[in-house]
C-alpha atoms as a PDB file:
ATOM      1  CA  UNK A   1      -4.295   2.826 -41.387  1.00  0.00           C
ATOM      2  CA  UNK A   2      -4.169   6.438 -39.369  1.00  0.00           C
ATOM      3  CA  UNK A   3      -7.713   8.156 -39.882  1.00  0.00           C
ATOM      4  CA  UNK A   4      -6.071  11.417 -39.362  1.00  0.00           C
ATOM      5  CA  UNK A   5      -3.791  10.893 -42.537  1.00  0.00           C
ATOM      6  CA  UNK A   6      -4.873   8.233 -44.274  1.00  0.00           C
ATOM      7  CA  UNK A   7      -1.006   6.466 -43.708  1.00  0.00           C
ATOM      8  CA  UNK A   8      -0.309   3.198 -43.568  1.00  0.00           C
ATOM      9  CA  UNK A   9       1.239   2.363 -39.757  1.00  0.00           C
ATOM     10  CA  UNK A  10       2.759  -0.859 -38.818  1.00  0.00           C
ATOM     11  CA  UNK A  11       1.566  -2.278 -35.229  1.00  0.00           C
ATOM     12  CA  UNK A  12       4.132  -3.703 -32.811  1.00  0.00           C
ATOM     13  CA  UNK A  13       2.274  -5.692 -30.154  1.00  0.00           C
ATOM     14  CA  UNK A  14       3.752  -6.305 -26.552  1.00  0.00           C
ATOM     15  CA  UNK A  15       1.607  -8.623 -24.414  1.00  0.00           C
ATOM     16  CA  UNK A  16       2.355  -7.850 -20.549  1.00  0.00           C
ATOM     17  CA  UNK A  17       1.538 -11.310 -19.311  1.00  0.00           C
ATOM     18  CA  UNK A  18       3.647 -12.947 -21.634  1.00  0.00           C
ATOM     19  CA  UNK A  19       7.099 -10.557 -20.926  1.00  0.00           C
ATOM     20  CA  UNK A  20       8.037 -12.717 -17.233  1.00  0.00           C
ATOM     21  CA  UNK A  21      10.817 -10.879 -16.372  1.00  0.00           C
ATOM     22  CA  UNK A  22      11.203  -7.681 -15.329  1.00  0.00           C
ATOM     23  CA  UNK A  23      14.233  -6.465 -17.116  1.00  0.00           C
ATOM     24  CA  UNK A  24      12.565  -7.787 -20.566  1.00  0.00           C
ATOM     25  CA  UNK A  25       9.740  -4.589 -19.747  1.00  0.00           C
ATOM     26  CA  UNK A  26      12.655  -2.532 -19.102  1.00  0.00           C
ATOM     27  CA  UNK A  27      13.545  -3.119 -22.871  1.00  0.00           C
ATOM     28  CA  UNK A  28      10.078  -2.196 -24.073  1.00  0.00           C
ATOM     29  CA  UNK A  29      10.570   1.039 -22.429  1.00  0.00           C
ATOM     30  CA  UNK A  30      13.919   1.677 -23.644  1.00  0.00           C
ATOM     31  CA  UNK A  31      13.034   0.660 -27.325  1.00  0.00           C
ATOM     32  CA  UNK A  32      10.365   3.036 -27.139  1.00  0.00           C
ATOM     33  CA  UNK A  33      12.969   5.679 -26.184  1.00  0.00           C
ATOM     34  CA  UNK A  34      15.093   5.205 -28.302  1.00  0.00           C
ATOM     35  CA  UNK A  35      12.820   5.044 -31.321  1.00  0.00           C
ATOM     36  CA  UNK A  36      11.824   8.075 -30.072  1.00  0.00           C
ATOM     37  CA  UNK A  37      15.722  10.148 -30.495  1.00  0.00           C
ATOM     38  CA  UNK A  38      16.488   8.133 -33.756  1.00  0.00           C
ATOM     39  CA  UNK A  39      16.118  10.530 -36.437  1.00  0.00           C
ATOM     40  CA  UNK A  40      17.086   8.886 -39.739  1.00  0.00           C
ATOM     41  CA  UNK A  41      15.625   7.740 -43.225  1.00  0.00           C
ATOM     42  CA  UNK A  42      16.938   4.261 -42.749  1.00  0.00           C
ATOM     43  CA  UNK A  43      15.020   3.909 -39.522  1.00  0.00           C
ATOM     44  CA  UNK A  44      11.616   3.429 -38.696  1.00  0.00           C
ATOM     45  CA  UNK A  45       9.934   6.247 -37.171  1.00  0.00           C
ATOM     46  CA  UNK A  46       7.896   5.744 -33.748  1.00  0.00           C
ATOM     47  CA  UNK A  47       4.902   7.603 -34.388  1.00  0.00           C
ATOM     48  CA  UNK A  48       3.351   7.469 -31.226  1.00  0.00           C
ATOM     49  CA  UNK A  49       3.273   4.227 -28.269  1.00  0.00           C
ATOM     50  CA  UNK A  50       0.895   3.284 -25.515  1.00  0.00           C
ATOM     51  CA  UNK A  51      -0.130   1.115 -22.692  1.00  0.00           C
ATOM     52  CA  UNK A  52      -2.953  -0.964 -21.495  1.00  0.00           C
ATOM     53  CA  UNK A  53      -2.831  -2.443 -18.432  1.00  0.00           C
ATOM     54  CA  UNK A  54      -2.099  -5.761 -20.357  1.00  0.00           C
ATOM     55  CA  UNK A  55      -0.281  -4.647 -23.554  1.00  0.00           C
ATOM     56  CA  UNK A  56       2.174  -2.167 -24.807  1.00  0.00           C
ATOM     57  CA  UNK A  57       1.001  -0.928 -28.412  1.00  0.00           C
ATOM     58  CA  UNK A  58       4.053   0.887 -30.672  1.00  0.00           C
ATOM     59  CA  UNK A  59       2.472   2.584 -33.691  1.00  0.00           C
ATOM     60  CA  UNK A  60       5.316   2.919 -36.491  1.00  0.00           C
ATOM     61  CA  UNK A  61       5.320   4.456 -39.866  1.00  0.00           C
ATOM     62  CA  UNK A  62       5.297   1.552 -42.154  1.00  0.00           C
ATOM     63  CA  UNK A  63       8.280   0.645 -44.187  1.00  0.00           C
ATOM     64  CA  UNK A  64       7.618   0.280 -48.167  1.00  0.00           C
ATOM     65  CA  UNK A  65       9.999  -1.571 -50.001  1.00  0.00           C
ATOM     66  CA  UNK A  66      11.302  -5.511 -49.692  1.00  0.00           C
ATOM     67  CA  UNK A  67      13.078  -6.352 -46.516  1.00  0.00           C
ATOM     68  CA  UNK A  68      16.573  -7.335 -46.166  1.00  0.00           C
ATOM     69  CA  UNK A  69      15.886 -11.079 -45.189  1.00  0.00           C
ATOM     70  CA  UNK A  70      13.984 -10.943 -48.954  1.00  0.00           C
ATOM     71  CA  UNK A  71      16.953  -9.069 -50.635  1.00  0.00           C
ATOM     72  CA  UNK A  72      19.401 -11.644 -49.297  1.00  0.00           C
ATOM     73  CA  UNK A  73      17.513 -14.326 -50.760  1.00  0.00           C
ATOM     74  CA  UNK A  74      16.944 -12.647 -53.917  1.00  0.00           C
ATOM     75  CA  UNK A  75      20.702 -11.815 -54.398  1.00  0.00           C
ATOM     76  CA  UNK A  76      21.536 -15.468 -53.242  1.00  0.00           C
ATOM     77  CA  UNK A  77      23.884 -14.151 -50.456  1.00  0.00           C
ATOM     78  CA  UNK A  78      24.909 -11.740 -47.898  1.00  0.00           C
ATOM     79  CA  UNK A  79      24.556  -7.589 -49.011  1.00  0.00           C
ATOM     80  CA  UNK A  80      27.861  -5.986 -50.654  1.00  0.00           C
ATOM     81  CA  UNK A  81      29.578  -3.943 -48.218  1.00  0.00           C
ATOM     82  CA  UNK A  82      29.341  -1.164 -51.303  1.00  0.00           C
ATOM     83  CA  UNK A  83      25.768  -1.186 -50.934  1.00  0.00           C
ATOM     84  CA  UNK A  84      25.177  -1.135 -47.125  1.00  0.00           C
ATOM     85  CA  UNK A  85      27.742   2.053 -47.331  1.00  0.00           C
ATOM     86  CA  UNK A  86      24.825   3.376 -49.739  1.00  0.00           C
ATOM     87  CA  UNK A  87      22.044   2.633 -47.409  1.00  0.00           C
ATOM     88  CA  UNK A  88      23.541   3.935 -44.258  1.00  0.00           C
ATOM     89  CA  UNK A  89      24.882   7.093 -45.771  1.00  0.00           C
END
């Protein structure tokens, strides 16, 4: 929870010594980019990111609502192309 707002973040973790290539940190740094340009109410926001010397920290905003692995499972199938035109409207 942010102290500052009282929020609700969700913590993506990103252990150096465990990434053992070097284009795989590449990706970290490009996720966090591009988190960073997204602007939209179907993605997660990147509130802010950091580094240790052994692990990347991204701080998001934390998505309410089920998840799409739970909807599928609940609807016994894959999502109506109907409704995914909804959601990414």
């Amino acid at each position: 929870m942010e102290k500052k707002s009282g929020k609700l973040l969700a913590l993506k973790i990103y252990e150096i010594y465990k990434i053992k290539y070097p284009y795989k940190q590449s990706l970290i740094k490009r996720e966090i980019c591009t988190l960073r340009a997204l602007k939209h109410p179907n993605i997660i926001k990147l509130i802010y990111a950091f580094t240790s010397p052994t692990v990347t920290y991204l701080c998001m905003s934390y998505p309410s609502g089920i998840t799409l692995s739970h909807y599928i499972q609940a609807n016994n199938g894959p999502v109506e192309p109907k409704i995914v035109y909804r959601v990414i409207r």
